[in-house]
Protein backbone atom coordinates (compact mmCIF):
# COMPACT_ATOMS: atom_id res chain seq x y z
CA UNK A 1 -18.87 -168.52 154.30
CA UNK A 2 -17.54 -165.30 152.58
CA UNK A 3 -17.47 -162.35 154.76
CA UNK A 4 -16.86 -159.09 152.77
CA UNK A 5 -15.37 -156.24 154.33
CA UNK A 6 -15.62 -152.51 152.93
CA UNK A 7 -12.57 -149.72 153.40
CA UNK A 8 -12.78 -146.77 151.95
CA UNK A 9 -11.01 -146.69 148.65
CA UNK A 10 -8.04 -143.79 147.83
CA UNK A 11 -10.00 -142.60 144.88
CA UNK A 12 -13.81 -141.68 145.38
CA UNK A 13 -16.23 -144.22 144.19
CA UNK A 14 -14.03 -147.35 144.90
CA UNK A 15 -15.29 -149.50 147.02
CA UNK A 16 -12.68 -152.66 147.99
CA UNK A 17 -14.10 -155.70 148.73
CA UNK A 18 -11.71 -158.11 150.54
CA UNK A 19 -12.52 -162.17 150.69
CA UNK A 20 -11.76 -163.00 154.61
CA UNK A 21 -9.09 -165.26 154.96
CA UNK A 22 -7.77 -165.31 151.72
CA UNK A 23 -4.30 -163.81 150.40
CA UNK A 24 -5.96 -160.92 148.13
CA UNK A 25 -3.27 -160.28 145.10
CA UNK A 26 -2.82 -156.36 144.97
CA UNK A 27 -2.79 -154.86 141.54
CA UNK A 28 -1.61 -151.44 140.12
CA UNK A 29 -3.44 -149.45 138.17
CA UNK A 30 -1.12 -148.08 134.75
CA UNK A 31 -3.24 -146.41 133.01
CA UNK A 32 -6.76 -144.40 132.57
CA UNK A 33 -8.55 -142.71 130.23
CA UNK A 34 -12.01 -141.22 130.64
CA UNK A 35 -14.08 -139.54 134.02
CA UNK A 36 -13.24 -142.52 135.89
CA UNK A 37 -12.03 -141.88 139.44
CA UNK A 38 -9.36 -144.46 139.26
CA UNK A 39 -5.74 -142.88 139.33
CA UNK A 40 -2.42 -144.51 137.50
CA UNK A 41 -0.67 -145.69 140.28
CA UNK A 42 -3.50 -146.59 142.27
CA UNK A 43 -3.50 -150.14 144.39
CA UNK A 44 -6.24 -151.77 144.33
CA UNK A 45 -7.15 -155.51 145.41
CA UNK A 46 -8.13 -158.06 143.12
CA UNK A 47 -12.19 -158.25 143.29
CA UNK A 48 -12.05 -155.32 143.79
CA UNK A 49 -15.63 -153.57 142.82
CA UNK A 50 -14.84 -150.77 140.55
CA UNK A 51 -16.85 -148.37 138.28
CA UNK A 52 -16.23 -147.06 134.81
CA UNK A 53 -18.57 -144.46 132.67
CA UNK A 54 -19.10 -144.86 129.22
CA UNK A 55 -16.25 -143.95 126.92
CA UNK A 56 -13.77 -144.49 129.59
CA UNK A 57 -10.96 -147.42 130.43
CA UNK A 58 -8.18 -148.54 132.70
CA UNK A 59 -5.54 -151.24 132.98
CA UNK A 60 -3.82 -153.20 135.63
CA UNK A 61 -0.93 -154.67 136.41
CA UNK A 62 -0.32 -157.40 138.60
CA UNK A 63 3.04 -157.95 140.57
CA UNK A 64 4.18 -160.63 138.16
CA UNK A 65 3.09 -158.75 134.56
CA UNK A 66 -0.42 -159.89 134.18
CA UNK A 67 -2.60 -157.59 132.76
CA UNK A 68 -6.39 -157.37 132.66
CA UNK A 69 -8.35 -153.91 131.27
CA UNK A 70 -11.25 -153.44 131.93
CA UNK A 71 -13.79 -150.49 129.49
CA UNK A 72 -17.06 -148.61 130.20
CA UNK A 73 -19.43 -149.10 130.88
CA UNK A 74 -18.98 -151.17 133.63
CA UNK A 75 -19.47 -151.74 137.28
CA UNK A 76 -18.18 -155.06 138.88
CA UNK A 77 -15.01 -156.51 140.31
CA UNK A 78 -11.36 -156.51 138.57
CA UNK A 79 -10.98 -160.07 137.87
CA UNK A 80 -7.91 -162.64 138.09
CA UNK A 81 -5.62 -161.60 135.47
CA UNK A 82 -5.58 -164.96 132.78
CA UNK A 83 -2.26 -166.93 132.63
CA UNK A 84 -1.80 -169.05 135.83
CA UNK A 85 -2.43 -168.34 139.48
CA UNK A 86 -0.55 -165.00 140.97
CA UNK A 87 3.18 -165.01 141.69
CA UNK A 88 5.68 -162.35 142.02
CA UNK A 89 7.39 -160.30 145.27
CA UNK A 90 4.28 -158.92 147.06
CA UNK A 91 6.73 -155.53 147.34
CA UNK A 92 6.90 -155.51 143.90
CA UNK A 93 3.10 -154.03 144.09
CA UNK A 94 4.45 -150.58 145.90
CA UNK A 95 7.43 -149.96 143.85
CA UNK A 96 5.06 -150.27 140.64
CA UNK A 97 2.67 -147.95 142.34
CA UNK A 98 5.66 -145.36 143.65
CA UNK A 99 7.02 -145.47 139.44
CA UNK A 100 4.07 -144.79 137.97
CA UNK A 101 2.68 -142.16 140.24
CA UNK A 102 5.82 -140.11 139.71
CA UNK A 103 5.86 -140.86 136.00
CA UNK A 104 2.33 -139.84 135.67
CA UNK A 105 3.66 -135.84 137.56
CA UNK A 106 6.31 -135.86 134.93
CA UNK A 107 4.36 -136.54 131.42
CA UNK A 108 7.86 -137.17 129.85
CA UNK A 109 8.29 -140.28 131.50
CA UNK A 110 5.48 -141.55 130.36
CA UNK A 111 6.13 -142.26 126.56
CA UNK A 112 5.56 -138.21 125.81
CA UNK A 113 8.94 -138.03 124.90
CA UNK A 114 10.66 -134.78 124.06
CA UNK A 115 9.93 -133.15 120.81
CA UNK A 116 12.16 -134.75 117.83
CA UNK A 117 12.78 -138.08 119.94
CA UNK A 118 12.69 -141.43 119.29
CA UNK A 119 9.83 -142.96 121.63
CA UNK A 120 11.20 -146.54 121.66
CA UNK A 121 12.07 -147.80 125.96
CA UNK A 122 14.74 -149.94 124.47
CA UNK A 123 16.75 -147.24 122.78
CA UNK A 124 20.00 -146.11 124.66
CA UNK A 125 20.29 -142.85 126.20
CA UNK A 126 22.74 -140.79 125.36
CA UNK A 127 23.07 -139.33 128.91
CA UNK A 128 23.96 -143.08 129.99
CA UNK A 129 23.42 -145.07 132.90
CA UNK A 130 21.58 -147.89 133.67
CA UNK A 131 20.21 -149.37 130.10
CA UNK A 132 18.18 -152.71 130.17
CA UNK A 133 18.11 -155.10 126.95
CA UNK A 134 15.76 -157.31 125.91
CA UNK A 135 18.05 -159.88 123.61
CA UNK A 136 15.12 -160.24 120.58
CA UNK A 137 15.37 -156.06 120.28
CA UNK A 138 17.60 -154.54 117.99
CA UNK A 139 20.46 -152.11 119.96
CA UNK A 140 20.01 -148.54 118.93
CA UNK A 141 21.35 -145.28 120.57
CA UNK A 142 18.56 -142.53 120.50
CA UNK A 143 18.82 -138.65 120.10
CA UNK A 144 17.14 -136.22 118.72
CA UNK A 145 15.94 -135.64 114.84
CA UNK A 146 17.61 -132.96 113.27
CA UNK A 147 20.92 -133.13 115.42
CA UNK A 148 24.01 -132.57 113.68
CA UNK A 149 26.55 -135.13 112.47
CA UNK A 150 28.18 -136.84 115.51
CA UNK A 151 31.08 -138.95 116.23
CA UNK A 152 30.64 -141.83 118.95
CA UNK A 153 33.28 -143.19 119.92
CA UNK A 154 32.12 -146.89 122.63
CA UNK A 155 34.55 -148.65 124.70
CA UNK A 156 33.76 -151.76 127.16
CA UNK A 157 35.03 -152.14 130.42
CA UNK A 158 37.76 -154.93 128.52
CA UNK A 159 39.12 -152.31 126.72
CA UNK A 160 37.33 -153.29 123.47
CA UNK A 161 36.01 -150.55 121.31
CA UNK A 162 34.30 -149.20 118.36
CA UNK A 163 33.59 -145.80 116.72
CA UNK A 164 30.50 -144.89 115.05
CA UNK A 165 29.37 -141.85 113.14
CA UNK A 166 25.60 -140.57 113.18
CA UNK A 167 24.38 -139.22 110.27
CA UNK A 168 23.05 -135.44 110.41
CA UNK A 169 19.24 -135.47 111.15
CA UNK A 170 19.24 -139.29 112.33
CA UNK A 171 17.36 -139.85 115.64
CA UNK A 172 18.72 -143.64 115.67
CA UNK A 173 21.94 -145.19 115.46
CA UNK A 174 22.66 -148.64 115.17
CA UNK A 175 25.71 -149.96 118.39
CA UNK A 176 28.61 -150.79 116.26
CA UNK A 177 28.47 -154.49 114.63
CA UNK A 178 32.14 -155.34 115.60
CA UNK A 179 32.02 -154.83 119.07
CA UNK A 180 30.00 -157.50 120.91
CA UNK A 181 26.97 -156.11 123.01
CA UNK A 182 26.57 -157.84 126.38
CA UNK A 183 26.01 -157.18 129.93
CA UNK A 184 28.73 -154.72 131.93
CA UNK A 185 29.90 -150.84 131.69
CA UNK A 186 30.89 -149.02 128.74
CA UNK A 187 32.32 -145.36 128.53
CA UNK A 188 30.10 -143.38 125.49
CA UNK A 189 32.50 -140.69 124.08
CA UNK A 190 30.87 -137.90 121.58
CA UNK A 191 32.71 -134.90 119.97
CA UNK A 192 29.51 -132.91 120.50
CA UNK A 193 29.25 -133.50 124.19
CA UNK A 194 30.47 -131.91 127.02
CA UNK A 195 32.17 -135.25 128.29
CA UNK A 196 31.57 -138.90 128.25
CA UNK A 197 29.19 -141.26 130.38
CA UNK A 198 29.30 -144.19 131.24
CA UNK A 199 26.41 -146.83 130.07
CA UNK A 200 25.78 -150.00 131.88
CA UNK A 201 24.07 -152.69 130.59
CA UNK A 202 21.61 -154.98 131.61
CA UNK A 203 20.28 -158.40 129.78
CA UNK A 204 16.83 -158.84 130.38
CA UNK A 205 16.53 -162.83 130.80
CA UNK A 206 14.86 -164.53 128.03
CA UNK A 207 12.32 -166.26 129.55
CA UNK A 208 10.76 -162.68 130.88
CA UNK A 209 8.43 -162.31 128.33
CA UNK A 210 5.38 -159.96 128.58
CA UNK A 211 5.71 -156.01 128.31
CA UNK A 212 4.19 -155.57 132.05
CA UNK A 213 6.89 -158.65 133.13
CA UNK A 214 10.01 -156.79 131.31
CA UNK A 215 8.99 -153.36 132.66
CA UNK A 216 8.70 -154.77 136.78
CA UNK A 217 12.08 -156.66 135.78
CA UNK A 218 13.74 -153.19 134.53
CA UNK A 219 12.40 -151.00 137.56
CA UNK A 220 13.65 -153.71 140.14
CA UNK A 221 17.11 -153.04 138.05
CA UNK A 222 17.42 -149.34 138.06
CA UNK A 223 16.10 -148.82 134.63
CA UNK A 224 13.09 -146.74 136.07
CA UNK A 225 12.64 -144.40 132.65
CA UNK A 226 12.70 -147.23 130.23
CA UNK A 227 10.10 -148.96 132.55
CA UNK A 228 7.89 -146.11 132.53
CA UNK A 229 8.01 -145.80 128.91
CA UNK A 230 7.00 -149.29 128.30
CA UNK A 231 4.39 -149.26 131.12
CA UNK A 232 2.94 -146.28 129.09
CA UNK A 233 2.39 -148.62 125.95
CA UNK A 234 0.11 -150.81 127.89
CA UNK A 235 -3.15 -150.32 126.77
């Protein structure tokens, strides 16, 4: 016999309905759009009952990538995302939840890039630090359009290294053919900045597939902004 018992949801209107006895797979909502009450970064259970008006949507992530998005009008429960039965760390649920409710405060973070730059999450920073890869993207550094001409100037940790220079106006440049890109720390050196940074690079393994997979795999690896960014494109 089912048993169904009601707590009172974060956001008005949400009513969470909870199967006694049974492990109930927590899901995060990413995104909204409409007069729905749901709120990007919101937990909610799966079958749950939720309620969307007309013109309005929302997706959810799972703790292992899944998606499932649901559009009004509709009232019912968020369904079992498709691909195989859930899997994941459980935790994984509340750092999702913590990265996209302070990406959401900062619209930046969220794929509204600054004006002249390049919106692409797996474009390198010039400001370095943590940068994760996924091996079928092409490597690009990212800046603004309309910057002037600029020297780069990339060594490894090996003491390999490789100079660059980025045409005047270009938001993208292309890391340097004959120096190998792989996993470890590199120092970035620019004659028009202050000093240089150091980059460190991380391979996203190739059997990590889907965008909402990749993004949990870079913010459980530091790379919170580039997660953000690609949990933004999620529709």
């Amino acid at each position: 016999m089912v048993w169904f018992q009601y707590v009172r949801a974060v956001a008005a209107g949400l009513a969470i309905c909870l199967t006694a006895g049974a492990a109930s797979a927590d899901m995060v909502v990413v995104r909204v759009k409409g007069g729905t009450s749901l709120k990007p970064g919101q937990v909610v259970a799966t079958g749950a009952a939720v309620t969307l008006p007309a013109d309005s949507h929302a997706v959810f992530l799972s703790r292992d990538g899944r998606t499932v998005t649901l559009a009004g009008p509709y009232s019912g429960m968020v369904a079992e995302p498709a691909g195989g039965s859930p899997g994941g760390d459980p935790k994984t649920v509340s750092v999702l939840s913590r990265l996209i409710t302070a990406s959401n405060a900062d619209s930046s973070a969220l794929g509204v890039t600054r004006a002249g730059m390049f919106s692409s999450p797996y474009a390198i920073a010039m400001s370095g630090g943590p940068h994760c890869q996924v091996p079928s993207e092409k490597v690009r550094f990212e800046r603004e359009l309309g910057s002037p001409e600029e020297r780069i100037t990339i060594l490894s940790a090996g003491g390999a290294g490789a100079k660059s220079v980025w045409a005047e106006g270009e938001a993208l440049l292309d890391w340097p053919a004959k120096l190998p890109f792989a996993e470890g720390d590199y120092t970035i050196g620019s004659n028009d900045r202050p000093k240089p940074v150091k980059l460190t690079v991380k391979l996203v393994p190739a059997e990590i597939k889907t965008p909402g997979a990749i993004a949990i795999w870079m913010a459980e690896h530091d790379c919170t902004n580039q997660a953000s960014r690609l949990l933004a494109e999620l529709r």
